[in-house]
PDB file of N, CA and C in Angstrom:
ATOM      1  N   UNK A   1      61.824  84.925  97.641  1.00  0.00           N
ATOM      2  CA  UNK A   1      62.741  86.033  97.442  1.00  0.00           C
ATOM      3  C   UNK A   1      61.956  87.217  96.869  1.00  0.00           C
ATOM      4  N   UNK A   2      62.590  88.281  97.123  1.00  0.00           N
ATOM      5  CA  UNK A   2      61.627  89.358  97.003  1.00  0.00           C
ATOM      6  C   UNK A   2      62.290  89.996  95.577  1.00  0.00           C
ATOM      7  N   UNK A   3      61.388  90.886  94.859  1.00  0.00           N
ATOM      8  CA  UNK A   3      61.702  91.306  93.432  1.00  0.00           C
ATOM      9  C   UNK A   3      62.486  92.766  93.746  1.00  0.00           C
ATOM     10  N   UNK A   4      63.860  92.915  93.458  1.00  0.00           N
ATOM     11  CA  UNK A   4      63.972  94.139  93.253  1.00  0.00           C
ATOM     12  C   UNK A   4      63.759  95.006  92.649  1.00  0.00           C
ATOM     13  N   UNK A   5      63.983  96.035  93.000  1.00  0.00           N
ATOM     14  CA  UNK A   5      63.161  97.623  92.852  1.00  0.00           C
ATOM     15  C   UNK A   5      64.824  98.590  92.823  1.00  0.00           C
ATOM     16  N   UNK A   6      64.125  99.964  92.136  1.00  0.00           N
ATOM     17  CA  UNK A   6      64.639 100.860  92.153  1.00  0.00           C
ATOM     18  C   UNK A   6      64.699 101.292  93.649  1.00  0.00           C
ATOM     19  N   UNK A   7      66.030 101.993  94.341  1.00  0.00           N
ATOM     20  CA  UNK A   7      66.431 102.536  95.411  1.00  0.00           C
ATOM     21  C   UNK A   7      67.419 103.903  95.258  1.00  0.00           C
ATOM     22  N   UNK A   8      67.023 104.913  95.500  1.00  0.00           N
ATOM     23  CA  UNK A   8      67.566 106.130  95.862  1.00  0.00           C
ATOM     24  C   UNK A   8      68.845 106.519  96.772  1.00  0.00           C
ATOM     25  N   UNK A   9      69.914 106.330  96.217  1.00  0.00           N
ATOM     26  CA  UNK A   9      70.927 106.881  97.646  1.00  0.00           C
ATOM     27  C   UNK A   9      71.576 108.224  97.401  1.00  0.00           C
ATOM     28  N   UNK A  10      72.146 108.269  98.252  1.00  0.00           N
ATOM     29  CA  UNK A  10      72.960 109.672  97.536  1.00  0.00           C
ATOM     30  C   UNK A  10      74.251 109.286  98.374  1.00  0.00           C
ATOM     31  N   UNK A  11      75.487 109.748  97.493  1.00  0.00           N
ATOM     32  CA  UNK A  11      76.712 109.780  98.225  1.00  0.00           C
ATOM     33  C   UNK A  11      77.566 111.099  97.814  1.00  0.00           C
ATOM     34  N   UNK A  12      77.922 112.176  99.036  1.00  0.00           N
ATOM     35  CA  UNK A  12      78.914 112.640  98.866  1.00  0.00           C
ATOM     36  C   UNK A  12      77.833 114.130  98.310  1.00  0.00           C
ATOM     37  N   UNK A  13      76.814 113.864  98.360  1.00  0.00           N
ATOM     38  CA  UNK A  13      75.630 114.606  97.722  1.00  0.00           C
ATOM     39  C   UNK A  13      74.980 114.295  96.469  1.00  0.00           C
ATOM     40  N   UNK A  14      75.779 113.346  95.776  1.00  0.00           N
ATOM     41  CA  UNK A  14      75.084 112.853  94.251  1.00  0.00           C
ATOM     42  C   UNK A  14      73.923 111.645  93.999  1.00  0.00           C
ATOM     43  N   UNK A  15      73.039 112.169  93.467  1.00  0.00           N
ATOM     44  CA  UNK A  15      72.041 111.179  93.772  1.00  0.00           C
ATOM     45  C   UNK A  15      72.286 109.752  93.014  1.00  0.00           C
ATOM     46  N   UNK A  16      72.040 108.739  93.427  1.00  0.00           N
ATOM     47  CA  UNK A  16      72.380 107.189  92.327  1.00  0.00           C
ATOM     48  C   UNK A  16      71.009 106.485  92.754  1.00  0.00           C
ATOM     49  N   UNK A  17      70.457 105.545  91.751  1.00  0.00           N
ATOM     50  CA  UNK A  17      69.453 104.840  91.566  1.00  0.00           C
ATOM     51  C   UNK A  17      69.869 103.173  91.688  1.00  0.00           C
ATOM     52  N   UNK A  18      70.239 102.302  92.338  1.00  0.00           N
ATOM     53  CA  UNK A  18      70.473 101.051  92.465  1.00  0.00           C
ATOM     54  C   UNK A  18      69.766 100.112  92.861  1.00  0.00           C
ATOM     55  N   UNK A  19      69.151  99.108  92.154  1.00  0.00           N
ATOM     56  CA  UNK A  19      68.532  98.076  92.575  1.00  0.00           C
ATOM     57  C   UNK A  19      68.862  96.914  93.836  1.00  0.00           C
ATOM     58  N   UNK A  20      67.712  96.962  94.287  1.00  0.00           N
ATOM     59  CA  UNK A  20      68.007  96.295  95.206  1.00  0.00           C
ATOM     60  C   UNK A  20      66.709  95.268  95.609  1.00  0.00           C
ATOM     61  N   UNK A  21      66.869  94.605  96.460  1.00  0.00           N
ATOM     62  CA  UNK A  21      65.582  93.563  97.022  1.00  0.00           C
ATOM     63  C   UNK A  21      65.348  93.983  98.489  1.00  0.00           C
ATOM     64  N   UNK A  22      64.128  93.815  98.730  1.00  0.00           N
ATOM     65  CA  UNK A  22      63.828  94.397 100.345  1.00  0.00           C
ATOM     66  C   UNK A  22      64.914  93.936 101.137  1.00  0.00           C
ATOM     67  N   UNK A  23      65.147  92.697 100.944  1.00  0.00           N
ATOM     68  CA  UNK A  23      66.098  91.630 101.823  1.00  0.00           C
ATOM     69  C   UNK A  23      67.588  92.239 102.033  1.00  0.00           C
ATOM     70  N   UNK A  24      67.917  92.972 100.880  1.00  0.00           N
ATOM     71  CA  UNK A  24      68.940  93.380 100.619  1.00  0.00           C
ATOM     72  C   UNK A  24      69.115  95.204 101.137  1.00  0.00           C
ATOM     73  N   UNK A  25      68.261  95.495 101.770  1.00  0.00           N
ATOM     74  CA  UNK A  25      67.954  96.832 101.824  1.00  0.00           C
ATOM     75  C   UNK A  25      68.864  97.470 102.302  1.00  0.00           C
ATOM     76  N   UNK A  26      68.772  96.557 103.625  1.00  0.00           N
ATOM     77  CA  UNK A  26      69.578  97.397 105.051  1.00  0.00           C
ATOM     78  C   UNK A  26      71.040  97.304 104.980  1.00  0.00           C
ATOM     79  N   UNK A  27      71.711  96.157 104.176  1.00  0.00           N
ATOM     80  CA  UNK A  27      72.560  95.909 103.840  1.00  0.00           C
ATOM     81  C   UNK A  27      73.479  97.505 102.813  1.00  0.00           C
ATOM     82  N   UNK A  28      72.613  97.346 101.612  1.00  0.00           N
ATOM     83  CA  UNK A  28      72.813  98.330 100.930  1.00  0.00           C
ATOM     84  C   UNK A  28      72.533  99.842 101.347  1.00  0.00           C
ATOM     85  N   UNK A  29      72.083 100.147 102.547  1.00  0.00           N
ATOM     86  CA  UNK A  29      72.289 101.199 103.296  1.00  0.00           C
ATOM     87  C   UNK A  29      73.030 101.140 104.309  1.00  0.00           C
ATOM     88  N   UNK A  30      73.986 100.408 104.603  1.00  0.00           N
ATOM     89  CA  UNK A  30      74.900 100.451 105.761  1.00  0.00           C
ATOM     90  C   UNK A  30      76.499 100.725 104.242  1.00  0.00           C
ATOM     91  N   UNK A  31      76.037 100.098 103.172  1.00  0.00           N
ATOM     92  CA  UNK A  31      77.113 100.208 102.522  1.00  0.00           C
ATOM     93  C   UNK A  31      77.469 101.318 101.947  1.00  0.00           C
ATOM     94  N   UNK A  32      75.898 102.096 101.480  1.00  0.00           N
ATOM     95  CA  UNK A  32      76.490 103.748 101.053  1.00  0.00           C
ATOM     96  C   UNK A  32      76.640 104.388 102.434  1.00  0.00           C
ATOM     97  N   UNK A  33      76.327 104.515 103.545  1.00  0.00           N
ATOM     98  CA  UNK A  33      76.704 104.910 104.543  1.00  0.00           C
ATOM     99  C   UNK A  33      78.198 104.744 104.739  1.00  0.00           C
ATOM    100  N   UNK A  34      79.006 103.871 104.251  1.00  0.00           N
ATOM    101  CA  UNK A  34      80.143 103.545 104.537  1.00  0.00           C
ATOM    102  C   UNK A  34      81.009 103.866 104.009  1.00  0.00           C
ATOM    103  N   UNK A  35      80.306 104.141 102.559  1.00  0.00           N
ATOM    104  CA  UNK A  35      81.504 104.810 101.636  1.00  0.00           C
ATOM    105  C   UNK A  35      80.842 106.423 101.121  1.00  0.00           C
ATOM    106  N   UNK A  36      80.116 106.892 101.622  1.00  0.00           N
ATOM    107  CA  UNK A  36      79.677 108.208 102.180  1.00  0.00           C
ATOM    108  C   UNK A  36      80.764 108.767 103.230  1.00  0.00           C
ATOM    109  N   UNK A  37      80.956 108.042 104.252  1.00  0.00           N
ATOM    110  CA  UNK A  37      81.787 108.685 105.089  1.00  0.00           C
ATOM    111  C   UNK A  37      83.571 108.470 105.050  1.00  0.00           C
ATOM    112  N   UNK A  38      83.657 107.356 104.151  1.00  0.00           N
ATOM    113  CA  UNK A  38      85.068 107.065 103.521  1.00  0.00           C
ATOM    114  C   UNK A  38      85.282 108.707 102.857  1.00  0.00           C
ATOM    115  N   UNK A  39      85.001 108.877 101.821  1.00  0.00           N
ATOM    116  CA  UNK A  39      84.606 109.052 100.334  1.00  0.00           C
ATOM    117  C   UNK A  39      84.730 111.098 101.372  1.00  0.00           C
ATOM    118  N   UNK A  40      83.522 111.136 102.068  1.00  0.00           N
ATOM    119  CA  UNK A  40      83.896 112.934 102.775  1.00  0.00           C
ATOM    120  C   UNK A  40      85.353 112.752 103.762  1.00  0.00           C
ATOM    121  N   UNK A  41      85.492 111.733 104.383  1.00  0.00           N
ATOM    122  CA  UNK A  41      86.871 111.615 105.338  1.00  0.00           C
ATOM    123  C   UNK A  41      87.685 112.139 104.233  1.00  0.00           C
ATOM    124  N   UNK A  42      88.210 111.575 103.230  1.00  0.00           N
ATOM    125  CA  UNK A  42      88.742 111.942 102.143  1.00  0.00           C
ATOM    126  C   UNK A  42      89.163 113.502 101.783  1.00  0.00           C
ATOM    127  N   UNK A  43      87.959 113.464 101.244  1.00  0.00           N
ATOM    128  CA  UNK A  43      88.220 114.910 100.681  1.00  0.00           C
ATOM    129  C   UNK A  43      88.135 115.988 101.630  1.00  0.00           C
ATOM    130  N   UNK A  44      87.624 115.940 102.958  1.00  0.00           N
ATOM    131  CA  UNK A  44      87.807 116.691 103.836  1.00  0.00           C
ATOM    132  C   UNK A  44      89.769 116.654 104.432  1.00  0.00           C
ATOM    133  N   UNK A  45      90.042 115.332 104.031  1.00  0.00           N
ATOM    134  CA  UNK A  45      91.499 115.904 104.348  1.00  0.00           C
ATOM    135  C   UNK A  45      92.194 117.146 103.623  1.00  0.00           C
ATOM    136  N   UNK A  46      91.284 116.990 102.712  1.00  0.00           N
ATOM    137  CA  UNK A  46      92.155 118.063 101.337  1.00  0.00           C
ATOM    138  C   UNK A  46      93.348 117.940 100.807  1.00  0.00           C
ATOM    139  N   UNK A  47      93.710 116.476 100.760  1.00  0.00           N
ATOM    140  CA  UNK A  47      94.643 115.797  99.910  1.00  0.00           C
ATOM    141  C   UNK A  47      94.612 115.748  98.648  1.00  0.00           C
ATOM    142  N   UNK A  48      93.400 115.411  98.609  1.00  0.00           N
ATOM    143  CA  UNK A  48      92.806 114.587  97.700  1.00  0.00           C
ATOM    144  C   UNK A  48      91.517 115.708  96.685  1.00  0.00           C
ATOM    145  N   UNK A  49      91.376 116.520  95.715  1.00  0.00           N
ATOM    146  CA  UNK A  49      90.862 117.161  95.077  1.00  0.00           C
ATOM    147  C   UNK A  49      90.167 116.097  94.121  1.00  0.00           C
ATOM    148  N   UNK A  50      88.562 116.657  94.071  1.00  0.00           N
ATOM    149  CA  UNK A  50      87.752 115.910  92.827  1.00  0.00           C
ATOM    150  C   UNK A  50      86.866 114.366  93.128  1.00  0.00           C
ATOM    151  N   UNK A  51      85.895 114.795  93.189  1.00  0.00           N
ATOM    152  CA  UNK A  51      85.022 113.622  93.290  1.00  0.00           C
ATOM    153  C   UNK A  51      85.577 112.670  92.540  1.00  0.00           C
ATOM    154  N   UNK A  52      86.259 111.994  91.935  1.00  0.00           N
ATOM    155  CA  UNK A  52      86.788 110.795  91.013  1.00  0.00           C
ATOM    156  C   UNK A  52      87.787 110.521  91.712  1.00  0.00           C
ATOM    157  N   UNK A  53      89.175 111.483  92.095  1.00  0.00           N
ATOM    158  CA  UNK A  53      89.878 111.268  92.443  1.00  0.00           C
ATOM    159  C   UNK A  53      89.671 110.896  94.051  1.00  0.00           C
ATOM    160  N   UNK A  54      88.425 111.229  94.483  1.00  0.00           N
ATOM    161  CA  UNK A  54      87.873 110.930  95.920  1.00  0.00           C
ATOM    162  C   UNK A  54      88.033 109.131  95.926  1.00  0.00           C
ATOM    163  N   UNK A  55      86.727 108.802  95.047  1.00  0.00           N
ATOM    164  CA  UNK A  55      86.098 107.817  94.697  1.00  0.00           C
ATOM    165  C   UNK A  55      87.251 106.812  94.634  1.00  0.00           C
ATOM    166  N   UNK A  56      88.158 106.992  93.832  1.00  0.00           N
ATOM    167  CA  UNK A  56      89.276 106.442  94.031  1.00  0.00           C
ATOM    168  C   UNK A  56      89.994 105.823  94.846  1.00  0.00           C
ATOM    169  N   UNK A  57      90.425 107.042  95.661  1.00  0.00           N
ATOM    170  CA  UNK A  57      91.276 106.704  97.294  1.00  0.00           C
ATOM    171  C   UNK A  57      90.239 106.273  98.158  1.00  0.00           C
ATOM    172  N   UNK A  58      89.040 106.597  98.233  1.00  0.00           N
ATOM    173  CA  UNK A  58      88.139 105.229  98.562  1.00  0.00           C
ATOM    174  C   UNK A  58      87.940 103.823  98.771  1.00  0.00           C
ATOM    175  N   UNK A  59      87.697 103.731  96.998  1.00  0.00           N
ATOM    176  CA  UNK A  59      88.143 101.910  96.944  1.00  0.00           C
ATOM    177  C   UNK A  59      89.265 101.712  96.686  1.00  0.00           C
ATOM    178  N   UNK A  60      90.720 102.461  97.092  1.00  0.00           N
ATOM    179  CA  UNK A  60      91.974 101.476  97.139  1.00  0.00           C
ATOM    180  C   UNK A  60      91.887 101.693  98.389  1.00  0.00           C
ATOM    181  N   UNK A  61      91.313 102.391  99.946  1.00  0.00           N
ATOM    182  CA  UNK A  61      91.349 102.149 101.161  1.00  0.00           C
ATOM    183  C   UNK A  61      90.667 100.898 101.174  1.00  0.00           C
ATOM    184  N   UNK A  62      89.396 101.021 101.132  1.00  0.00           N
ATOM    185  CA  UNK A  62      88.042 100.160 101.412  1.00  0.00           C
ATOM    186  C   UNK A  62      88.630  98.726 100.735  1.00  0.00           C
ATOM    187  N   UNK A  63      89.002  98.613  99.694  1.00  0.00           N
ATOM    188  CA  UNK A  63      90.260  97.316  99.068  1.00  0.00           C
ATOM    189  C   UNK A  63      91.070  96.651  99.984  1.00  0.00           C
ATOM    190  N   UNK A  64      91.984  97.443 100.468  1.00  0.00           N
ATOM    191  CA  UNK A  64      92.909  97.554 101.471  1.00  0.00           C
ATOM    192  C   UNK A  64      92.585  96.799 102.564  1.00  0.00           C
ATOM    193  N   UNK A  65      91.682  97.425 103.355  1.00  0.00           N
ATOM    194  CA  UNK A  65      90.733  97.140 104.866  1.00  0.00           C
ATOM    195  C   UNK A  65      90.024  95.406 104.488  1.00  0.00           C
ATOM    196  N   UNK A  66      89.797  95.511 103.387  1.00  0.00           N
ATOM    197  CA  UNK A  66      89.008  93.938 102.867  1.00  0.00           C
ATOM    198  C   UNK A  66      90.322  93.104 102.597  1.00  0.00           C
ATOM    199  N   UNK A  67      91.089  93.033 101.897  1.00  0.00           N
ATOM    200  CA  UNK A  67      92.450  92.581 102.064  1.00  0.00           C
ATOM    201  C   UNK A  67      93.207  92.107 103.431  1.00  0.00           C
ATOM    202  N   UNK A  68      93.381  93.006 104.079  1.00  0.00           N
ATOM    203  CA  UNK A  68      93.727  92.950 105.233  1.00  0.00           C
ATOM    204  C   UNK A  68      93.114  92.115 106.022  1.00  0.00           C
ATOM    205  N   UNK A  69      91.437  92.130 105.945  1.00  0.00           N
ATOM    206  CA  UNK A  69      91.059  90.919 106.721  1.00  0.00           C
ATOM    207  C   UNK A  69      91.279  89.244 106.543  1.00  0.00           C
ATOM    208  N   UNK A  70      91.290  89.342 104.938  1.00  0.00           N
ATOM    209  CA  UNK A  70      92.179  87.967 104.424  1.00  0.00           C
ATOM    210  C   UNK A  70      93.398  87.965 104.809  1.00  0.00           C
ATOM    211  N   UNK A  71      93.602  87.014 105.374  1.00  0.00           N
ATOM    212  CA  UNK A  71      95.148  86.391 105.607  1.00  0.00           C
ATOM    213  C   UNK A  71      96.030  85.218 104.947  1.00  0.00           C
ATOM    214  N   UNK A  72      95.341  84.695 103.928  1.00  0.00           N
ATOM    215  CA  UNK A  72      95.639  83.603 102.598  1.00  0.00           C
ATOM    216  C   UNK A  72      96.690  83.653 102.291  1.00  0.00           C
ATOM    217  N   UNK A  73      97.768  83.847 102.467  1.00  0.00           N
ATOM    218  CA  UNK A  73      99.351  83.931 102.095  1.00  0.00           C
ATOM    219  C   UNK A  73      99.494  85.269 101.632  1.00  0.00           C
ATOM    220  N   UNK A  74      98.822  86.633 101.623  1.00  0.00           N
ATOM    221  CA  UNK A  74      99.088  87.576 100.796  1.00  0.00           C
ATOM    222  C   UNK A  74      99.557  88.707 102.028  1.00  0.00           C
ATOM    223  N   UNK A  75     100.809  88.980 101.326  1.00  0.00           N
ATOM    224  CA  UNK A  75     101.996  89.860 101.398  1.00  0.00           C
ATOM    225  C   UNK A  75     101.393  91.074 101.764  1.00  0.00           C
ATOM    226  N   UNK A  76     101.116  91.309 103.141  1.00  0.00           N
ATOM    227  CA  UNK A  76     100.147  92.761 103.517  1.00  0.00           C
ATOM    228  C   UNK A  76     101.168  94.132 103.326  1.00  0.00           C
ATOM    229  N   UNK A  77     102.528  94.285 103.724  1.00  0.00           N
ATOM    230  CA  UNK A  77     103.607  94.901 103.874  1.00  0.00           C
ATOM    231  C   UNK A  77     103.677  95.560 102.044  1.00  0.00           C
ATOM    232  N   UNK A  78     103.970  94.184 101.280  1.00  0.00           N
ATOM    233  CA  UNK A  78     103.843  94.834  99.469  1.00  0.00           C
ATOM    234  C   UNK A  78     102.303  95.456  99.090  1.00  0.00           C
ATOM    235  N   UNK A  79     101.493  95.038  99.608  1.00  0.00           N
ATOM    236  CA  UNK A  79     100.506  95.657  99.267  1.00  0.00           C
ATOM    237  C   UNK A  79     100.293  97.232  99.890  1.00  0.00           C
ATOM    238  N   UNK A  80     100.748  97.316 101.077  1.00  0.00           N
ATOM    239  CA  UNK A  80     100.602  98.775 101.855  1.00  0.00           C
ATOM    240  C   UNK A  80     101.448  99.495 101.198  1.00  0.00           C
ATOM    241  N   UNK A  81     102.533  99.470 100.992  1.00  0.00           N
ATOM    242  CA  UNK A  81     103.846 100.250 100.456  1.00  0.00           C
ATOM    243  C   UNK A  81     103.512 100.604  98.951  1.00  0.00           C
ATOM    244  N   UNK A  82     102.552  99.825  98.213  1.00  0.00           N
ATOM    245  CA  UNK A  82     102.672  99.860  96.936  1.00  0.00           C
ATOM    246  C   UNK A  82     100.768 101.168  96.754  1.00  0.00           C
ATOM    247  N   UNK A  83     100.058 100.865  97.607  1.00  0.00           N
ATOM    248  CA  UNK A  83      99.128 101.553  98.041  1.00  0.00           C
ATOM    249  C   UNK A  83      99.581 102.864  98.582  1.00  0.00           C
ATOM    250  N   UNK A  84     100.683 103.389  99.257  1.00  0.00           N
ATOM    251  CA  UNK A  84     101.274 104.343  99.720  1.00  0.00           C
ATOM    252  C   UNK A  84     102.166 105.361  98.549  1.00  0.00           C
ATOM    253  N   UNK A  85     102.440 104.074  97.630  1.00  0.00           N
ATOM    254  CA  UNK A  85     103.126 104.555  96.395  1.00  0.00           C
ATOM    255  C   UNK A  85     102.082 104.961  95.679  1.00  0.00           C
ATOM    256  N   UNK A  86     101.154 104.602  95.046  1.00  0.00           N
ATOM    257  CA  UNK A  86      99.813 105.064  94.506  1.00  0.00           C
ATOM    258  C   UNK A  86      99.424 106.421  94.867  1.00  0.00           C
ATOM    259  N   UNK A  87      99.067 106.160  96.327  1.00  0.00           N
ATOM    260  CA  UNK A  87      98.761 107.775  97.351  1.00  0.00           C
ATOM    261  C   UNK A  87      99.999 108.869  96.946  1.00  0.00           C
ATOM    262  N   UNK A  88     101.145 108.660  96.907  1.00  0.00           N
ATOM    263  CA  UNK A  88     101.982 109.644  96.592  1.00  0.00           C
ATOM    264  C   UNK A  88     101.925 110.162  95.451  1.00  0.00           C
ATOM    265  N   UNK A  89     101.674 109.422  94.096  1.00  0.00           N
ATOM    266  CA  UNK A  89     102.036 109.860  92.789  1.00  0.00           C
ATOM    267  C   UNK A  89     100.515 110.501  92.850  1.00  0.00           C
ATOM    268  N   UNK A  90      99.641 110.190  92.955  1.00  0.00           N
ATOM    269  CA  UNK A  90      98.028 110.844  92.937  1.00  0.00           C
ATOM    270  C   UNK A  90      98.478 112.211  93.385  1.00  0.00           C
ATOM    271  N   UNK A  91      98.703 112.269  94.914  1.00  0.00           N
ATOM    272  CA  UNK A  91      99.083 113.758  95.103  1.00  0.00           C
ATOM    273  C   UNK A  91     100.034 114.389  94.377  1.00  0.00           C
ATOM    274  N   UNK A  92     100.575 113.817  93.795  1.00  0.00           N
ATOM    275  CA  UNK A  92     102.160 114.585  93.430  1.00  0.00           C
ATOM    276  C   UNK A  92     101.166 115.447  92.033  1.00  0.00           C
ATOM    277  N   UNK A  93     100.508 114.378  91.305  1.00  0.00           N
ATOM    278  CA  UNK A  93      99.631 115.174  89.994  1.00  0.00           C
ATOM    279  C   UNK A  93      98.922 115.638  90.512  1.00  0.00           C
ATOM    280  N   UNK A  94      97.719 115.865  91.218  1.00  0.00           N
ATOM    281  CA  UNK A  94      97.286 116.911  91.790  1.00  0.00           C
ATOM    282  C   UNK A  94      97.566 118.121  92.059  1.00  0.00           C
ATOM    283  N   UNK A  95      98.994 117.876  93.303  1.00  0.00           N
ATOM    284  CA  UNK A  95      99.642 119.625  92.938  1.00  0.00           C
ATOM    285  C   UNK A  95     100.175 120.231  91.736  1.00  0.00           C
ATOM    286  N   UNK A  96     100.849 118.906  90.857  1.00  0.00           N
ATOM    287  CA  UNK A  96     100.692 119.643  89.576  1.00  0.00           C
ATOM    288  C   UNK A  96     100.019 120.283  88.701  1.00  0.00           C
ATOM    289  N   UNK A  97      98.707 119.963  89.136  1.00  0.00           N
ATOM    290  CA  UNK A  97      97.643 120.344  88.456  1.00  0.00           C
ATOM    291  C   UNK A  97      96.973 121.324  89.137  1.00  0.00           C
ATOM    292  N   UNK A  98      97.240 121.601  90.471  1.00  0.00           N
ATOM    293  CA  UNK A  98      96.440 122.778  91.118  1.00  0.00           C
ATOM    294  C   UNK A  98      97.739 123.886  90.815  1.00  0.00           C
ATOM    295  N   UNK A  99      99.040 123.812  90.093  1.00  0.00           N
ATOM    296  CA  UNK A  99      99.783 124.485  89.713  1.00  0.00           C
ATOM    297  C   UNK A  99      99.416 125.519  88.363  1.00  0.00           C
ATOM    298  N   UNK A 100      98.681 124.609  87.744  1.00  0.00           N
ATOM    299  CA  UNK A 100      98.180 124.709  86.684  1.00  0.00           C
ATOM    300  C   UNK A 100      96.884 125.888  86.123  1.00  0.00           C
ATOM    301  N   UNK A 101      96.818 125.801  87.703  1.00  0.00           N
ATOM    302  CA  UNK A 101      95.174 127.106  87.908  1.00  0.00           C
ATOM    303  C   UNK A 101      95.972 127.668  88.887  1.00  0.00           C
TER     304      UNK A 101
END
């Protein structure tokens, strides 16, 4: 097994430093690639204001999509609706807050 090392990515334009193992490389570049383009889909809708609040609706999609591929007895319908409920109140403070400026 190989020793990990410091690795350079950037997402969204911000640079991050994450360890990784050679073995593990390509892996960990298909994954910021993935939530690089989650993460701009996002905020290019312009729903969604603020790198955090990006980051966010991110991993409750990217959650979601991994969920969804499990099929273990879990209730996909309560989970979407309650994820949709999430998405609403996020925006709802947002415009409150772009009210605000």
């Amino acid at each position: 097994m190989s020793e990990a090392k410091g690795v350079d990515v950037s997402i969204m334009g911000r640079e991050f430093r994450v360890s990784c193992t050679d073995d593990e490389y390509e892996a960990l570049m298909s994954a910021v690639s993935f939530l690089d383009k989650k993460m701009r889909d996002i905020r290019d809708s312009g729903k969604v204001i603020g790198v955090e609040r990006v980051a966010i609706m991110a991993a409750l999609n990217i959650a979601h999509e991994l969920l969804t591929t499990r099929s273990g007895g879990f209730d996909f319908g309560d989970f979407k609706r309650r994820i949709n409920s999430m998405q609403e109140r996020i925006e709802q403070e947002i415009s409150e807050q772009n009210e605000l400026f």
